[in-house]
C-alpha atoms as a PDB file:
ATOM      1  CA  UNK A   1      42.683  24.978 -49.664  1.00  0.00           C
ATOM      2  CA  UNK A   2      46.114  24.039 -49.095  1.00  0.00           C
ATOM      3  CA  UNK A   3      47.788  22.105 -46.363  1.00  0.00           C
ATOM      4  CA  UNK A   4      49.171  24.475 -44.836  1.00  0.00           C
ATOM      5  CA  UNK A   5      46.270  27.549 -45.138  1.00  0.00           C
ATOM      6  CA  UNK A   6      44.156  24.631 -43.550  1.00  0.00           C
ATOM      7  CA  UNK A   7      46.532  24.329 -40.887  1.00  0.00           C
ATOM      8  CA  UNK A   8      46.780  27.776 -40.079  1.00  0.00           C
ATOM      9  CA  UNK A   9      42.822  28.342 -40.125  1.00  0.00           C
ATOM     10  CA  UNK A  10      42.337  25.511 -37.709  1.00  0.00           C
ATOM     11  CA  UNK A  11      44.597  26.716 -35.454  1.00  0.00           C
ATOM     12  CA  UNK A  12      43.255  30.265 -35.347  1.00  0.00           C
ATOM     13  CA  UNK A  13      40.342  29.063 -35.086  1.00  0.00           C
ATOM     14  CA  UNK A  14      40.674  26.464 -31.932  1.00  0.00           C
ATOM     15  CA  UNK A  15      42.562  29.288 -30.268  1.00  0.00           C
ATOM     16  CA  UNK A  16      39.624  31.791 -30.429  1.00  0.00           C
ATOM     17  CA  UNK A  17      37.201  29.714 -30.034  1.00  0.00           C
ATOM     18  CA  UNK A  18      38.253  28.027 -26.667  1.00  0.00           C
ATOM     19  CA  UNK A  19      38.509  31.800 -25.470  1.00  0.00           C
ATOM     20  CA  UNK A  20      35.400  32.650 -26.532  1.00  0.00           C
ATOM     21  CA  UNK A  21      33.620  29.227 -25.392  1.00  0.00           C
ATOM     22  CA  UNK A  22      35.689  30.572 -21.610  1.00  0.00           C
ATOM     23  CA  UNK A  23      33.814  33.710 -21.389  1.00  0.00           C
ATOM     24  CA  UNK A  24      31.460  34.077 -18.682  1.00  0.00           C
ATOM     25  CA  UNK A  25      27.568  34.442 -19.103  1.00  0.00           C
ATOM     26  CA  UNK A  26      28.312  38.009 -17.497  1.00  0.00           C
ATOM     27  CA  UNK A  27      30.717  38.992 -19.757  1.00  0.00           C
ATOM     28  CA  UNK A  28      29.078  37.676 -23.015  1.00  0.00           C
ATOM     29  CA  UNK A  29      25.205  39.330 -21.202  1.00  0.00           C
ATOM     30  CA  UNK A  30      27.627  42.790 -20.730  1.00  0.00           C
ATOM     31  CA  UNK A  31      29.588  43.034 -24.037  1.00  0.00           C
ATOM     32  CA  UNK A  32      26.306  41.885 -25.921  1.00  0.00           C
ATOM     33  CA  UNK A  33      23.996  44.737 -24.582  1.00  0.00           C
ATOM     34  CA  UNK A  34      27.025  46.846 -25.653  1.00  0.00           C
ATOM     35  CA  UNK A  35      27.343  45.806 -29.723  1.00  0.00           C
ATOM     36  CA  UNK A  36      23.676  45.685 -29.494  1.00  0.00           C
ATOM     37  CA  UNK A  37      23.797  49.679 -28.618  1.00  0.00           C
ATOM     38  CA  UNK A  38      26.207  50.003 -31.178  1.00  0.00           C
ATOM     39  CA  UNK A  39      23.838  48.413 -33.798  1.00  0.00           C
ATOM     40  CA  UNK A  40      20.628  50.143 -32.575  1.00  0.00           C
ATOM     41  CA  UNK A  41      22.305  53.527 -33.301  1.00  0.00           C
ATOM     42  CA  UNK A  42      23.595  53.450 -36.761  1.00  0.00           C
ATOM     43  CA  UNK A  43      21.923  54.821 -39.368  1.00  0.00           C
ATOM     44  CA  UNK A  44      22.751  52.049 -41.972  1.00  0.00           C
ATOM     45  CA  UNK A  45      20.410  50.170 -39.246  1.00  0.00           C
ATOM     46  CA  UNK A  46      18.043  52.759 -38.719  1.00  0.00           C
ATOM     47  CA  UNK A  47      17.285  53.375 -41.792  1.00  0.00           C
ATOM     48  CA  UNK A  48      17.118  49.610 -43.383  1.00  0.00           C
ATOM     49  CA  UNK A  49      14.114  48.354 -44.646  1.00  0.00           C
ATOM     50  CA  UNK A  50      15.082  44.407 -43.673  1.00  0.00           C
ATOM     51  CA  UNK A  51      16.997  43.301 -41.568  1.00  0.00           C
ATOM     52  CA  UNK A  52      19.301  39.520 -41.607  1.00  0.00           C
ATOM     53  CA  UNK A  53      20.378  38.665 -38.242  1.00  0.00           C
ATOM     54  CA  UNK A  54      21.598  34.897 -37.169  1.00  0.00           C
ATOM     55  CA  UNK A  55      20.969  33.063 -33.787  1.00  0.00           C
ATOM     56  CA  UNK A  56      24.141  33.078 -31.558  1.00  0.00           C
ATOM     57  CA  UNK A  57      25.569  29.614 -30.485  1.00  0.00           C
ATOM     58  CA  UNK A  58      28.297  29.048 -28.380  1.00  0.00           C
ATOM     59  CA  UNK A  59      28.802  32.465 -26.865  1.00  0.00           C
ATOM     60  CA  UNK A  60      28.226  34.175 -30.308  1.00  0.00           C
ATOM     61  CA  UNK A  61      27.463  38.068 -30.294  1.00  0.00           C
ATOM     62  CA  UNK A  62      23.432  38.285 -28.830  1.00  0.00           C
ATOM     63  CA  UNK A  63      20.900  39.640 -31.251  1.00  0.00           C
ATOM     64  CA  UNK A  64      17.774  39.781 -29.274  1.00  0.00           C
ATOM     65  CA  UNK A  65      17.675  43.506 -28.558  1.00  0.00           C
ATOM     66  CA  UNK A  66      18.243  43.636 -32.686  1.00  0.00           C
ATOM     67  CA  UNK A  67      15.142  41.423 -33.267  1.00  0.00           C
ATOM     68  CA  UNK A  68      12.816  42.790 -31.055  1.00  0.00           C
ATOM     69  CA  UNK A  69      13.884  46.372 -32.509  1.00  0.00           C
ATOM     70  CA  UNK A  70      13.740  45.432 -35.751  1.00  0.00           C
ATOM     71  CA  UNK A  71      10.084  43.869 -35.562  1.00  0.00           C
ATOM     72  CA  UNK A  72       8.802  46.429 -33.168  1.00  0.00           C
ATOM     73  CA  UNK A  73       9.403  49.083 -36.146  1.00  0.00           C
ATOM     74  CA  UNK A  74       8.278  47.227 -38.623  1.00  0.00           C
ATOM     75  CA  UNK A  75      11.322  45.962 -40.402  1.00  0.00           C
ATOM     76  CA  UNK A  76      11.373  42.563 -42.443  1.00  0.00           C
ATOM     77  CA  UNK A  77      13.373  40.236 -39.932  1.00  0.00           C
ATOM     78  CA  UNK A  78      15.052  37.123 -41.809  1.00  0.00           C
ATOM     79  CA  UNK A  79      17.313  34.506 -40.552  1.00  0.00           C
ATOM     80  CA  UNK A  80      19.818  31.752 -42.146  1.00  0.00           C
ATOM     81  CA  UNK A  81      18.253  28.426 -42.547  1.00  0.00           C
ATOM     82  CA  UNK A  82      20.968  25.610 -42.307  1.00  0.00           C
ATOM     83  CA  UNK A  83      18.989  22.667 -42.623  1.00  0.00           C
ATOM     84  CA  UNK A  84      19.357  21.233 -46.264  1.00  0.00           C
ATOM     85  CA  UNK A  85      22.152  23.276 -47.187  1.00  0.00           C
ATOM     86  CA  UNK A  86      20.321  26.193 -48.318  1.00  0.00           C
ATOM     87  CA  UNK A  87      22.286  29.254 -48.834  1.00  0.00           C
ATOM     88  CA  UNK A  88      19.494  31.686 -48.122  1.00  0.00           C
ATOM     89  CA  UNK A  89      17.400  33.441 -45.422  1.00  0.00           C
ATOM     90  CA  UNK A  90      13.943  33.425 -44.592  1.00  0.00           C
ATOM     91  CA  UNK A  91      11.784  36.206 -43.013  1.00  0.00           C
ATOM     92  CA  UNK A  92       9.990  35.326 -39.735  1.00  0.00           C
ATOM     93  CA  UNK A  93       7.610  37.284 -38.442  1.00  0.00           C
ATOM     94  CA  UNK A  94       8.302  36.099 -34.656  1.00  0.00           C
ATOM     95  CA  UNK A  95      11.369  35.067 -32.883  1.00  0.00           C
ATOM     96  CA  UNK A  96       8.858  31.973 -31.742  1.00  0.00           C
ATOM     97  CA  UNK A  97       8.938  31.233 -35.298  1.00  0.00           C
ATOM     98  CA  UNK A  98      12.833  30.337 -34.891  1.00  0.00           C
ATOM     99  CA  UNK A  99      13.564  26.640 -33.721  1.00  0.00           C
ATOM    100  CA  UNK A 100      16.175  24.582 -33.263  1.00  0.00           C
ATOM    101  CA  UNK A 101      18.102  23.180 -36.341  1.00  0.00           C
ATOM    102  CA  UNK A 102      21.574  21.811 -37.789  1.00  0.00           C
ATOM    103  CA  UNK A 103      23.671  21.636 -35.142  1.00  0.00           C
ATOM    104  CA  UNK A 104      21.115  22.586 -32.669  1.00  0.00           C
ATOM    105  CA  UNK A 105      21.330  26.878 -33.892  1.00  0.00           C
ATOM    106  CA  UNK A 106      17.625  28.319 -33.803  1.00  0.00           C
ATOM    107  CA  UNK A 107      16.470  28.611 -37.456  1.00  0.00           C
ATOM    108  CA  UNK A 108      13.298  29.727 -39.330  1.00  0.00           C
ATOM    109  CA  UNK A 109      10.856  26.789 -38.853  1.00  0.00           C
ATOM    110  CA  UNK A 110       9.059  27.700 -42.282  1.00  0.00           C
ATOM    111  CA  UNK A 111       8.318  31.551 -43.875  1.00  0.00           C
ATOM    112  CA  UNK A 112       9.245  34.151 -47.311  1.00  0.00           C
ATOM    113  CA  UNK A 113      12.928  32.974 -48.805  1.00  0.00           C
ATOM    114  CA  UNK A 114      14.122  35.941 -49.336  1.00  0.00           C
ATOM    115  CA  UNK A 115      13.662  36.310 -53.645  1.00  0.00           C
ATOM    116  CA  UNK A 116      16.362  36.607 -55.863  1.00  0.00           C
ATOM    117  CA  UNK A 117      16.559  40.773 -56.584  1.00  0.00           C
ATOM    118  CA  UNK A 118      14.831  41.193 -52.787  1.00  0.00           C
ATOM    119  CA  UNK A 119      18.235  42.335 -50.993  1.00  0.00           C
ATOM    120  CA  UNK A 120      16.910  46.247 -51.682  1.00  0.00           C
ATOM    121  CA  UNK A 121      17.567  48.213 -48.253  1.00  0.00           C
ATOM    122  CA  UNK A 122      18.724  45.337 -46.534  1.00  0.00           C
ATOM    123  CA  UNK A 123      21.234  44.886 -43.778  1.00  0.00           C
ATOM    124  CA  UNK A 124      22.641  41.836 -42.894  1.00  0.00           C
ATOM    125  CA  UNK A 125      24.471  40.892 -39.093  1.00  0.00           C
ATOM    126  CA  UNK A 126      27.244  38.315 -39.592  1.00  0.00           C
ATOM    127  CA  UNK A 127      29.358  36.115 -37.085  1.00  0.00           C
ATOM    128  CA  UNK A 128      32.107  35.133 -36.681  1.00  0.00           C
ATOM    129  CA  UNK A 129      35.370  33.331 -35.188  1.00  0.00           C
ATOM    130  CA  UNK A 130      37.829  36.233 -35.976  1.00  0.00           C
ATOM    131  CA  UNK A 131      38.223  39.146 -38.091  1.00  0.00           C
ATOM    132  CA  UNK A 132      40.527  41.877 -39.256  1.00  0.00           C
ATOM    133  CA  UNK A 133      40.264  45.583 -39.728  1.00  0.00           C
ATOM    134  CA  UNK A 134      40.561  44.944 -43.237  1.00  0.00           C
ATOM    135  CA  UNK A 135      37.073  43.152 -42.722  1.00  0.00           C
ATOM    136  CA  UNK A 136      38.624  39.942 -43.550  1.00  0.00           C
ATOM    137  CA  UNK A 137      36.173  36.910 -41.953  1.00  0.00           C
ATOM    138  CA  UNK A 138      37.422  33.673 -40.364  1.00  0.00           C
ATOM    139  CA  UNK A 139      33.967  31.461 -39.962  1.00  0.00           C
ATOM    140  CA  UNK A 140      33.811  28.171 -38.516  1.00  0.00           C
ATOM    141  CA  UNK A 141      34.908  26.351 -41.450  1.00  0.00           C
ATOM    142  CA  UNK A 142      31.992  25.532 -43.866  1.00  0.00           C
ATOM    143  CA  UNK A 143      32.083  28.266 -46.049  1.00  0.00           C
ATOM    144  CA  UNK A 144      28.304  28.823 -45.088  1.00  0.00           C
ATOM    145  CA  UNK A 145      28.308  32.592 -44.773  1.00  0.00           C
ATOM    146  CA  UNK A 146      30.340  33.269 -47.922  1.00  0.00           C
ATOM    147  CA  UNK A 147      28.044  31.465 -49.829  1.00  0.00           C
ATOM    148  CA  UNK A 148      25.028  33.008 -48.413  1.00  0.00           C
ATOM    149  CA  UNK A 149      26.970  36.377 -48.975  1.00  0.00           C
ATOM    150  CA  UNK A 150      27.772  35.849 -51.968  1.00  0.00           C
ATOM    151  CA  UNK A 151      24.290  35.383 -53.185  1.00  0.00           C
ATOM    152  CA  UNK A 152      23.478  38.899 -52.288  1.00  0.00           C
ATOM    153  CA  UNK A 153      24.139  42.126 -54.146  1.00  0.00           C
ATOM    154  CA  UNK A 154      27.424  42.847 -53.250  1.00  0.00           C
ATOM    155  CA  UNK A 155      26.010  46.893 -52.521  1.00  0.00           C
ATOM    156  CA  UNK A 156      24.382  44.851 -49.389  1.00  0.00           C
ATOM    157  CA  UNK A 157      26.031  45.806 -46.387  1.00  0.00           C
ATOM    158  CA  UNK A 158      27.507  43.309 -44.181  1.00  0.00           C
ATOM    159  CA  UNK A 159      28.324  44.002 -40.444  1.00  0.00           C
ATOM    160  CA  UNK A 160      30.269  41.618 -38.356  1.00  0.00           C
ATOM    161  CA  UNK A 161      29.283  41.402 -34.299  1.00  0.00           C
ATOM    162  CA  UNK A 162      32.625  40.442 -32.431  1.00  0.00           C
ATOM    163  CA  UNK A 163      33.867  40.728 -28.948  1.00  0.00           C
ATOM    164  CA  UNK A 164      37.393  42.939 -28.955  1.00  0.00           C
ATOM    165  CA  UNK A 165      39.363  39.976 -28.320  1.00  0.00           C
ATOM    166  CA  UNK A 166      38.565  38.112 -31.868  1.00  0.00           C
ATOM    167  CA  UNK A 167      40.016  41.328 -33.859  1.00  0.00           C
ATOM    168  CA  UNK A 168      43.543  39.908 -35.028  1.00  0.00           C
ATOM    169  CA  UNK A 169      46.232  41.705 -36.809  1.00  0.00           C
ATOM    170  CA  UNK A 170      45.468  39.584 -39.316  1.00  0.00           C
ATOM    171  CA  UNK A 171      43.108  36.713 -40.689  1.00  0.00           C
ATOM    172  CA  UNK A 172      44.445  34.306 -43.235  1.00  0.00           C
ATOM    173  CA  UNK A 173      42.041  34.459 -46.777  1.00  0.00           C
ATOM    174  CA  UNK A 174      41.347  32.768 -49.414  1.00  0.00           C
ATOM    175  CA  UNK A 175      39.662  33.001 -52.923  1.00  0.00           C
ATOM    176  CA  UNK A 176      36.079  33.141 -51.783  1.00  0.00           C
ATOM    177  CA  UNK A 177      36.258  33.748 -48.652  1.00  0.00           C
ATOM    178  CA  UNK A 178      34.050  37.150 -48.538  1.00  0.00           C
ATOM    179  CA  UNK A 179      35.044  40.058 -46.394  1.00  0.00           C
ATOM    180  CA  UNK A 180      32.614  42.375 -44.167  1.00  0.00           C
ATOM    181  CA  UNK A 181      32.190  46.266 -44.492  1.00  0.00           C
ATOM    182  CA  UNK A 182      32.072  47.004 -40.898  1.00  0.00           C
ATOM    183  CA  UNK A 183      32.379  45.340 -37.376  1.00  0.00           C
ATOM    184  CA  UNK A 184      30.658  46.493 -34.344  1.00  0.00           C
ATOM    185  CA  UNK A 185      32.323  45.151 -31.132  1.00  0.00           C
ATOM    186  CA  UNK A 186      31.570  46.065 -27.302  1.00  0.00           C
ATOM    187  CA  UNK A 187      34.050  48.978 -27.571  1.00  0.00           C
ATOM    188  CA  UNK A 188      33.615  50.545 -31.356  1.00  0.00           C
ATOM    189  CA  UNK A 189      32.522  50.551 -34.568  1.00  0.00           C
ATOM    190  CA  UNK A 190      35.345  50.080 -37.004  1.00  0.00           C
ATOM    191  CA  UNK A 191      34.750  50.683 -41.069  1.00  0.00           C
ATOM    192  CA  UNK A 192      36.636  48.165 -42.687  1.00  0.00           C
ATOM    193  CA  UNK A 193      39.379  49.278 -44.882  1.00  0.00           C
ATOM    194  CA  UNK A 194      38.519  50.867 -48.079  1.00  0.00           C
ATOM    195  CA  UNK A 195      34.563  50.066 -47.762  1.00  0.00           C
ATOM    196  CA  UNK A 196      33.383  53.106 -45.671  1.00  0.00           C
ATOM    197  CA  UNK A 197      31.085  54.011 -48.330  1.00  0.00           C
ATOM    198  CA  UNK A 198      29.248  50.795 -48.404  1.00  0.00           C
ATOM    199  CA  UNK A 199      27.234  51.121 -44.756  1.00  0.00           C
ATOM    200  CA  UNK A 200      25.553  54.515 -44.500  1.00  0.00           C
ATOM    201  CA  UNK A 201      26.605  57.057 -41.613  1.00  0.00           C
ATOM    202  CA  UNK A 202      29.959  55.485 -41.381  1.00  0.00           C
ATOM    203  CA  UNK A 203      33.529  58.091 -41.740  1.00  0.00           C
ATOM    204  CA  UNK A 204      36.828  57.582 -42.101  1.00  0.00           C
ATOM    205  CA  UNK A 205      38.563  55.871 -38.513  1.00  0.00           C
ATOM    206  CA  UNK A 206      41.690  56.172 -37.364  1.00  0.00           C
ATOM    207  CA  UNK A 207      44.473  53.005 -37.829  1.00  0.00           C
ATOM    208  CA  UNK A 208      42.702  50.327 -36.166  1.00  0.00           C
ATOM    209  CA  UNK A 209      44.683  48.860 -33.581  1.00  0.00           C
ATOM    210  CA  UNK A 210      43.907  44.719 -33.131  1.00  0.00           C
ATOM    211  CA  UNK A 211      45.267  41.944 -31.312  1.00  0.00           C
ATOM    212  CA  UNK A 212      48.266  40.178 -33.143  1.00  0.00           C
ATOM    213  CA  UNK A 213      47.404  36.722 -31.779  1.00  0.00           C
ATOM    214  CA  UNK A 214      44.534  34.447 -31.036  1.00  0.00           C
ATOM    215  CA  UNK A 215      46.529  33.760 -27.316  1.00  0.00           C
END
């Protein structure tokens, strides 16, 4: 990464993330239930056999509603596991099999790695720090999620939760960095540039309007 791509990242970053880390428990209850809604109701969702989700930390999208969905009709539920540095998820079978890990973020405790060739009809929820409509992902700096991404099949879909506010004209990329098909925030569903045919159910939008700044 160079100097001054670092620089810009970490400034993005600060400045979303101290608006984010400002947001009321109302507002983050209120906009959650929302994407939540939004997720429950697509039929790349609806009609995925397994589901990846993440535990939210520091005013992160909720997934609760997601989880209890998911389980309730019988989809495979799996979740990143930080600890060690392993790039993978692991199916849990109860969100009281989640506890707390790296950085104190609710992980698997044990359970199924997902296998190598086991990402057939699976969906997997991403954070985030900031996106744009292009679906390009600003995470919090380790590279965690585009390595776990990029272990899948790249025919998996990945769907970013996001408030409004941390949808930017534009995010600064890299080589690597790994973008997302879709984002669900508490106002829309957007389909991320050219990908529209990589999540089922989703059509064409029009221009997608974002915020030019992180201020």
């Amino acid at each position: 990464m160079s100097s001054l791509m670092g620089d810009k990242k970490r400034a993005l970053r600060g400045a979303i993330l101290a608006k984010r880390e400002a947001l009321s428990s109302t507002l983050v209850c209120a906009w959650g239930e929302a994407i939540q809604r939004f997720v429950l109701a697509l039929p790349a969702y609806q009609s995925a056999e397994a589901i990846g989700l993440y535990s939210p930390a520091a005013n992160e999208v909720e997934t609760s509603e997601i989880a209890r969905d998911a389980l309730a009709t019988g989809k495979g539920l799996y979740y990143p596991k930080v600890s060690g540095g392993c790039s993978n998820i692991f199916q849990v079978r109860s969100t009281a099999d989640l506890v707390p890990g790296r950085y104190g973020i609710r992980e698997p405790a044990g359970g199924r790695r997902l296998p190598r060739g086991g990402d057939a009809g699976l969906v997997v929820f991403v954070p985030g720090v900031a996106f744009d409509c292009n679906g390009n992902r600003l995470g919090r700096g380790t590279g965690w999620y585009d390595r776990l991404l990029g272990g899948l099949d790249a025919r998996v879909p990945r769907i970013a939760l996001a408030y409004e506010f941390q949808l930017l004209e534009e995010v600064p990329v890299e080589p690597g960095d790994l973008p997302v098909y879709a984002i669900v925030t508490e106002k829309r569903v957007i389909a991320c540039g050219d990908r529209v045919d990589r999540v089922d159910g989703l059509a064409e939008r029009p221009p997608c309007r974002s915020h030019a700044s992180g201020r």
